[in-house]
N, C-alpha and C. Protein backbone atom coordinates (compact mmCIF):
# COMPACT_ATOMS: atom_id res chain seq x y z
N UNK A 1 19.67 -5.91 -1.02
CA UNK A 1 18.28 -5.70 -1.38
C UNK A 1 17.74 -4.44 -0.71
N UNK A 2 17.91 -4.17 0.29
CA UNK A 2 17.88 -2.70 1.26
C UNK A 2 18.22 -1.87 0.42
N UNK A 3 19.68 -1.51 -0.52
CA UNK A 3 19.40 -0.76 -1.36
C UNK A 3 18.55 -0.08 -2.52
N UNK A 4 18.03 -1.56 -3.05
CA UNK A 4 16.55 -1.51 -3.58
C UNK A 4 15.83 -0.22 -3.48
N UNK A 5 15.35 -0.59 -2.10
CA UNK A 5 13.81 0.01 -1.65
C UNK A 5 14.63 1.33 -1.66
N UNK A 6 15.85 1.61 -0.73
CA UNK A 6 16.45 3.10 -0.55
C UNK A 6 16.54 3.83 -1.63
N UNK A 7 17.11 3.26 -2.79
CA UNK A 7 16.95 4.16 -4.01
C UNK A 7 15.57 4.18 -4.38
N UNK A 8 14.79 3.82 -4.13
CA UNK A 8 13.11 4.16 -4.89
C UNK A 8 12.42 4.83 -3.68
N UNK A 9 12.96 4.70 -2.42
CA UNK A 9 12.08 5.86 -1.49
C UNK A 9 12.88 7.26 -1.75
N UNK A 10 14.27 6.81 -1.97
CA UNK A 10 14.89 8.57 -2.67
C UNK A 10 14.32 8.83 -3.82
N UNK A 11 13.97 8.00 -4.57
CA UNK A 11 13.53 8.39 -6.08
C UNK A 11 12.12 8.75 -5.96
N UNK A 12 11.24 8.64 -5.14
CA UNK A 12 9.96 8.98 -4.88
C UNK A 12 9.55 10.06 -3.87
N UNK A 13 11.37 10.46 -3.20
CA UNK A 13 10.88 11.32 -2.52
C UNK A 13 10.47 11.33 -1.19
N UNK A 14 10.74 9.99 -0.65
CA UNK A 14 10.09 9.34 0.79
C UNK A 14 11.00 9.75 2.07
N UNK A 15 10.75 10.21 2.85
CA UNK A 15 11.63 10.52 3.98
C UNK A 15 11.65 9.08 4.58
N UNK A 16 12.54 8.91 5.40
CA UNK A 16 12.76 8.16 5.83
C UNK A 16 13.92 8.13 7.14
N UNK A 17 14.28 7.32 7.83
CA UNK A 17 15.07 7.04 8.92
C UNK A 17 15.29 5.37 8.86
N UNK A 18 16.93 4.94 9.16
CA UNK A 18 17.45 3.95 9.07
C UNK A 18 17.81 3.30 10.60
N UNK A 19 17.45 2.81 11.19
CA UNK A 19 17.58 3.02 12.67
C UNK A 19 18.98 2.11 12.92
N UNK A 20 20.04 2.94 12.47
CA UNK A 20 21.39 2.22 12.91
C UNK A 20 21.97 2.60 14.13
N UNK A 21 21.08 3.48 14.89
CA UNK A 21 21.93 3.70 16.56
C UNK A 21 21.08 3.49 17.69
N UNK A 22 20.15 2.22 17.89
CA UNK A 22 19.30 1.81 18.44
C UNK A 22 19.48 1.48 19.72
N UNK A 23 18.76 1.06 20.71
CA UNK A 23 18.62 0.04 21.78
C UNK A 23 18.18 -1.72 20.64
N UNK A 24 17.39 -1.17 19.92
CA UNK A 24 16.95 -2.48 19.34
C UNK A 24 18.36 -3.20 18.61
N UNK A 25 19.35 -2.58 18.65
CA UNK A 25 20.64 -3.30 17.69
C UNK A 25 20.18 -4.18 16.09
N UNK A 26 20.21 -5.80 16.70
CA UNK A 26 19.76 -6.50 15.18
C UNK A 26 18.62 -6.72 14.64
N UNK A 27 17.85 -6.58 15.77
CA UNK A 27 16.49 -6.91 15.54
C UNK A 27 15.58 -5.46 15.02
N UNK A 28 16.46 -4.38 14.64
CA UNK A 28 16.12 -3.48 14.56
C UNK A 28 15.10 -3.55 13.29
N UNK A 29 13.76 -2.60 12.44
CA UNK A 29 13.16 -2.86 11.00
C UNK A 29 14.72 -1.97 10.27
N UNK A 30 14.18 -1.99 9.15
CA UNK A 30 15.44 -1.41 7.61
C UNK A 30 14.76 -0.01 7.96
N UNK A 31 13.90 0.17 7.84
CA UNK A 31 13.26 1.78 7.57
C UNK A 31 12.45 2.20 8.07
N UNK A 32 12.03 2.79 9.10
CA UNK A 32 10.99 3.93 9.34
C UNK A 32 10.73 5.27 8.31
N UNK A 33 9.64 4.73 8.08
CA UNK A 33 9.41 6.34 7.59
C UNK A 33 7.98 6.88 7.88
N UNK A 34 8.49 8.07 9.11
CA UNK A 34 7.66 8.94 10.06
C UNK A 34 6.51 9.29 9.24
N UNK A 35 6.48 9.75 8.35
CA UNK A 35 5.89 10.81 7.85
C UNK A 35 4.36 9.42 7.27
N UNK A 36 4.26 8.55 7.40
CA UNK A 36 3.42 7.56 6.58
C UNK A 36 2.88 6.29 7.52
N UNK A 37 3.99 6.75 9.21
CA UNK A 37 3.21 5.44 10.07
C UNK A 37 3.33 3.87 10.09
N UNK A 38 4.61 4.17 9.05
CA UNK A 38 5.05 2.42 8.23
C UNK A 38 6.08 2.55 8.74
N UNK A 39 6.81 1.11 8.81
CA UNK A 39 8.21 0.83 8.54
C UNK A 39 7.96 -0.37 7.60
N UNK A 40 9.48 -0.38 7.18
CA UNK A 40 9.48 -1.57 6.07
C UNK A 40 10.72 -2.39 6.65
N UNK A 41 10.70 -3.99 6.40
CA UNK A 41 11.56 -4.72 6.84
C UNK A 41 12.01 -5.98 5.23
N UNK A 42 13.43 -5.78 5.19
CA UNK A 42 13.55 -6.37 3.65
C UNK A 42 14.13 -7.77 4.29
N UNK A 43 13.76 -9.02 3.56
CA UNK A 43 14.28 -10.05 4.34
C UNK A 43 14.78 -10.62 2.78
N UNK A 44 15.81 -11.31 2.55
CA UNK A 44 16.28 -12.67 1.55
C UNK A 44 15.59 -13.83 1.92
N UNK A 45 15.31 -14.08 2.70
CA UNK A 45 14.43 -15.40 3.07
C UNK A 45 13.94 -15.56 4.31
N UNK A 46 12.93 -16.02 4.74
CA UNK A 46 12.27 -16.23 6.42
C UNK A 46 13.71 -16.72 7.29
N UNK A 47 13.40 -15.98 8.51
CA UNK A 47 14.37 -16.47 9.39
C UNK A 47 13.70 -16.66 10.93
N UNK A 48 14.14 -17.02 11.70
CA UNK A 48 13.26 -17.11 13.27
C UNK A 48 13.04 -15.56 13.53
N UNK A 49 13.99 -14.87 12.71
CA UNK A 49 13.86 -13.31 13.76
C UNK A 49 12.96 -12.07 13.45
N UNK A 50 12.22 -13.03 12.48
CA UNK A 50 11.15 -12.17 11.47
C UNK A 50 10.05 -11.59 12.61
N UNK A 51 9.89 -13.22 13.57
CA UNK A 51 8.70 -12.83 14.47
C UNK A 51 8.58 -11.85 15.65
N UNK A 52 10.32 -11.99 15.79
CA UNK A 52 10.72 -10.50 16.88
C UNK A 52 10.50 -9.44 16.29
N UNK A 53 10.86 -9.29 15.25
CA UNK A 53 10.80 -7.75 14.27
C UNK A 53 8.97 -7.54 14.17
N UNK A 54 8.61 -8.01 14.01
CA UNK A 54 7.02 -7.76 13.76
C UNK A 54 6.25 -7.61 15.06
N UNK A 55 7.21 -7.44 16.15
CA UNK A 55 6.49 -6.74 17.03
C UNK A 55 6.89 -5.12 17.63
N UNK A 56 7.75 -4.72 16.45
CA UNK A 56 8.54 -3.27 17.03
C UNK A 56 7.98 -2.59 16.54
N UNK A 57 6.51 -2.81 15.74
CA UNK A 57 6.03 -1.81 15.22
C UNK A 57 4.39 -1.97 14.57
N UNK A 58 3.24 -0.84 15.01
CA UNK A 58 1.84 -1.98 14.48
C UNK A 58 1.88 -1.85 13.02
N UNK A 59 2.60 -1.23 11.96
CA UNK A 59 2.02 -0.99 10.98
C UNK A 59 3.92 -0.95 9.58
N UNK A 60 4.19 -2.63 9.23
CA UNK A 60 4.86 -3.01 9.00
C UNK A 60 4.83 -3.68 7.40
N UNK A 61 5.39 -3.20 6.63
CA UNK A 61 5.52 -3.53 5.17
C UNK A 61 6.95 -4.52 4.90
N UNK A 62 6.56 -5.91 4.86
CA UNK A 62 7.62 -6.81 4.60
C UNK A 62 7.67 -7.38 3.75
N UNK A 63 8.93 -7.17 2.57
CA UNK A 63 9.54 -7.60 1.77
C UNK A 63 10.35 -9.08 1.42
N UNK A 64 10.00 -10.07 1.27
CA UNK A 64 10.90 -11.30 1.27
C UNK A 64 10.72 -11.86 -0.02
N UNK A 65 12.31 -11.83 -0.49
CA UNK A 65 12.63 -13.03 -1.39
C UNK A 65 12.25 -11.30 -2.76
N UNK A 66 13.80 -11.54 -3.33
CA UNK A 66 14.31 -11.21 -4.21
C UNK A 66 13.33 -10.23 -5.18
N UNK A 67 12.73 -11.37 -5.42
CA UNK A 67 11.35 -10.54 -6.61
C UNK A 67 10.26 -9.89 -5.81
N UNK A 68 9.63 -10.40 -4.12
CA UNK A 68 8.81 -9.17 -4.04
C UNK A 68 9.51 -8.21 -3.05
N UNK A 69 10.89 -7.45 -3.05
CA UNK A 69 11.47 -6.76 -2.89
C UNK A 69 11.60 -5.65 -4.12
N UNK A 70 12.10 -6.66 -5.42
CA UNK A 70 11.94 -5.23 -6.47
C UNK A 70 10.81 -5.13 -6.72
N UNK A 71 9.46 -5.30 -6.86
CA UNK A 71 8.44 -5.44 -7.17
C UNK A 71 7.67 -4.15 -5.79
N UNK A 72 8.30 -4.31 -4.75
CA UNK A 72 7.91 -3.32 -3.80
C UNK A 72 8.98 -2.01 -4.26
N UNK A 73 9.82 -2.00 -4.71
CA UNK A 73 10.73 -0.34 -5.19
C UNK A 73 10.26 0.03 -6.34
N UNK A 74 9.56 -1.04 -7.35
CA UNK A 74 8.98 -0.51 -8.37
C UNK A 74 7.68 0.36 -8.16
N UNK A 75 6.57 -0.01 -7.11
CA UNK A 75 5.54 0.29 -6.65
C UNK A 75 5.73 1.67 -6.08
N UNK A 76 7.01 1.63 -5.10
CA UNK A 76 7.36 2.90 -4.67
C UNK A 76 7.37 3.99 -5.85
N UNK A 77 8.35 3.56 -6.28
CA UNK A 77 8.55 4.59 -7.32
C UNK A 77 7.37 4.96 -8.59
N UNK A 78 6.90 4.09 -8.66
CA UNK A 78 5.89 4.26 -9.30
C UNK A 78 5.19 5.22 -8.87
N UNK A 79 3.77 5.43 -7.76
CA UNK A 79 3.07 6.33 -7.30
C UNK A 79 3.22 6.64 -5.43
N UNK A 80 4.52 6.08 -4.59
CA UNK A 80 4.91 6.85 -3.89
C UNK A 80 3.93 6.53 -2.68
N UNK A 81 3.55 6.70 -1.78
CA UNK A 81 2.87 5.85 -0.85
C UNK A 81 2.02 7.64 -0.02
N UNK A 82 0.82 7.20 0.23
CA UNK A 82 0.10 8.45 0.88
C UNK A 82 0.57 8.51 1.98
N UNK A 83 -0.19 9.84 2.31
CA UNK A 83 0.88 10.19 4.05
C UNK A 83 -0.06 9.50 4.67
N UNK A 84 0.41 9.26 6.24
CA UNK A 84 -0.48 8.75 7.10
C UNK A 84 -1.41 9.60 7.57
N UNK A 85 -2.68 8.27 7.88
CA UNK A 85 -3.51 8.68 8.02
C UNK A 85 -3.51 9.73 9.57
N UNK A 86 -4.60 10.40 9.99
CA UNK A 86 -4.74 11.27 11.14
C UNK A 86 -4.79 10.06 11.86
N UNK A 87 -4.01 10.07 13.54
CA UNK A 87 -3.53 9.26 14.17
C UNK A 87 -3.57 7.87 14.12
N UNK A 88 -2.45 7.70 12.80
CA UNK A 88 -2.06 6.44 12.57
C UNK A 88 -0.59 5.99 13.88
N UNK A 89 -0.85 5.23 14.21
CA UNK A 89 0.44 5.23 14.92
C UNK A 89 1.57 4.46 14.29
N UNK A 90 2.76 4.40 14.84
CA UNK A 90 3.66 4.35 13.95
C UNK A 90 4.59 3.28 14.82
């Protein structure tokens, strides 16, 4: 499902960063992307480790369960997400 969103933030153009060489290891989010102050976290279904992840970051876009995953790459791609705001933190 991670692929999902990756092909519609490439298809829209979204920079992004995958944080696969962390201190955070598993609990790491799917995507940062700098440029907008978000990360996004794609889940298949609630798990206990949802509630660790939702504290690595204040400003978090989460995806769970199949349909509102494509429903979030369609949106992407659709009109693409504004930059962040002046000191949004990230």
């Amino acid at each position: 499902m991670e692929r999902a969103i990756r092909e519609a933030l490439d298809s829209a153009g979204i920079r992004y960063v995958i944080p696969h060489d962390t201190h955070l290891g598993a609990g790491a989010l799917d995507f940062d992307l700098p440029d907008h102050g978000l990360s996004i976290e794609v889940k298949q279904f609630h798990s206990p480790r949802i509630a660790k992840q939702m504290t690595l970051a204040p400003n978090i876009i989460v995806a769970q369960g199949r349909v509102a995953v494509m429903a979030l790459a369609h949106m992407i791609r659709g009109g693409g997400l504004p930059a962040a705001p002046a000191g949004a933190q990230k």
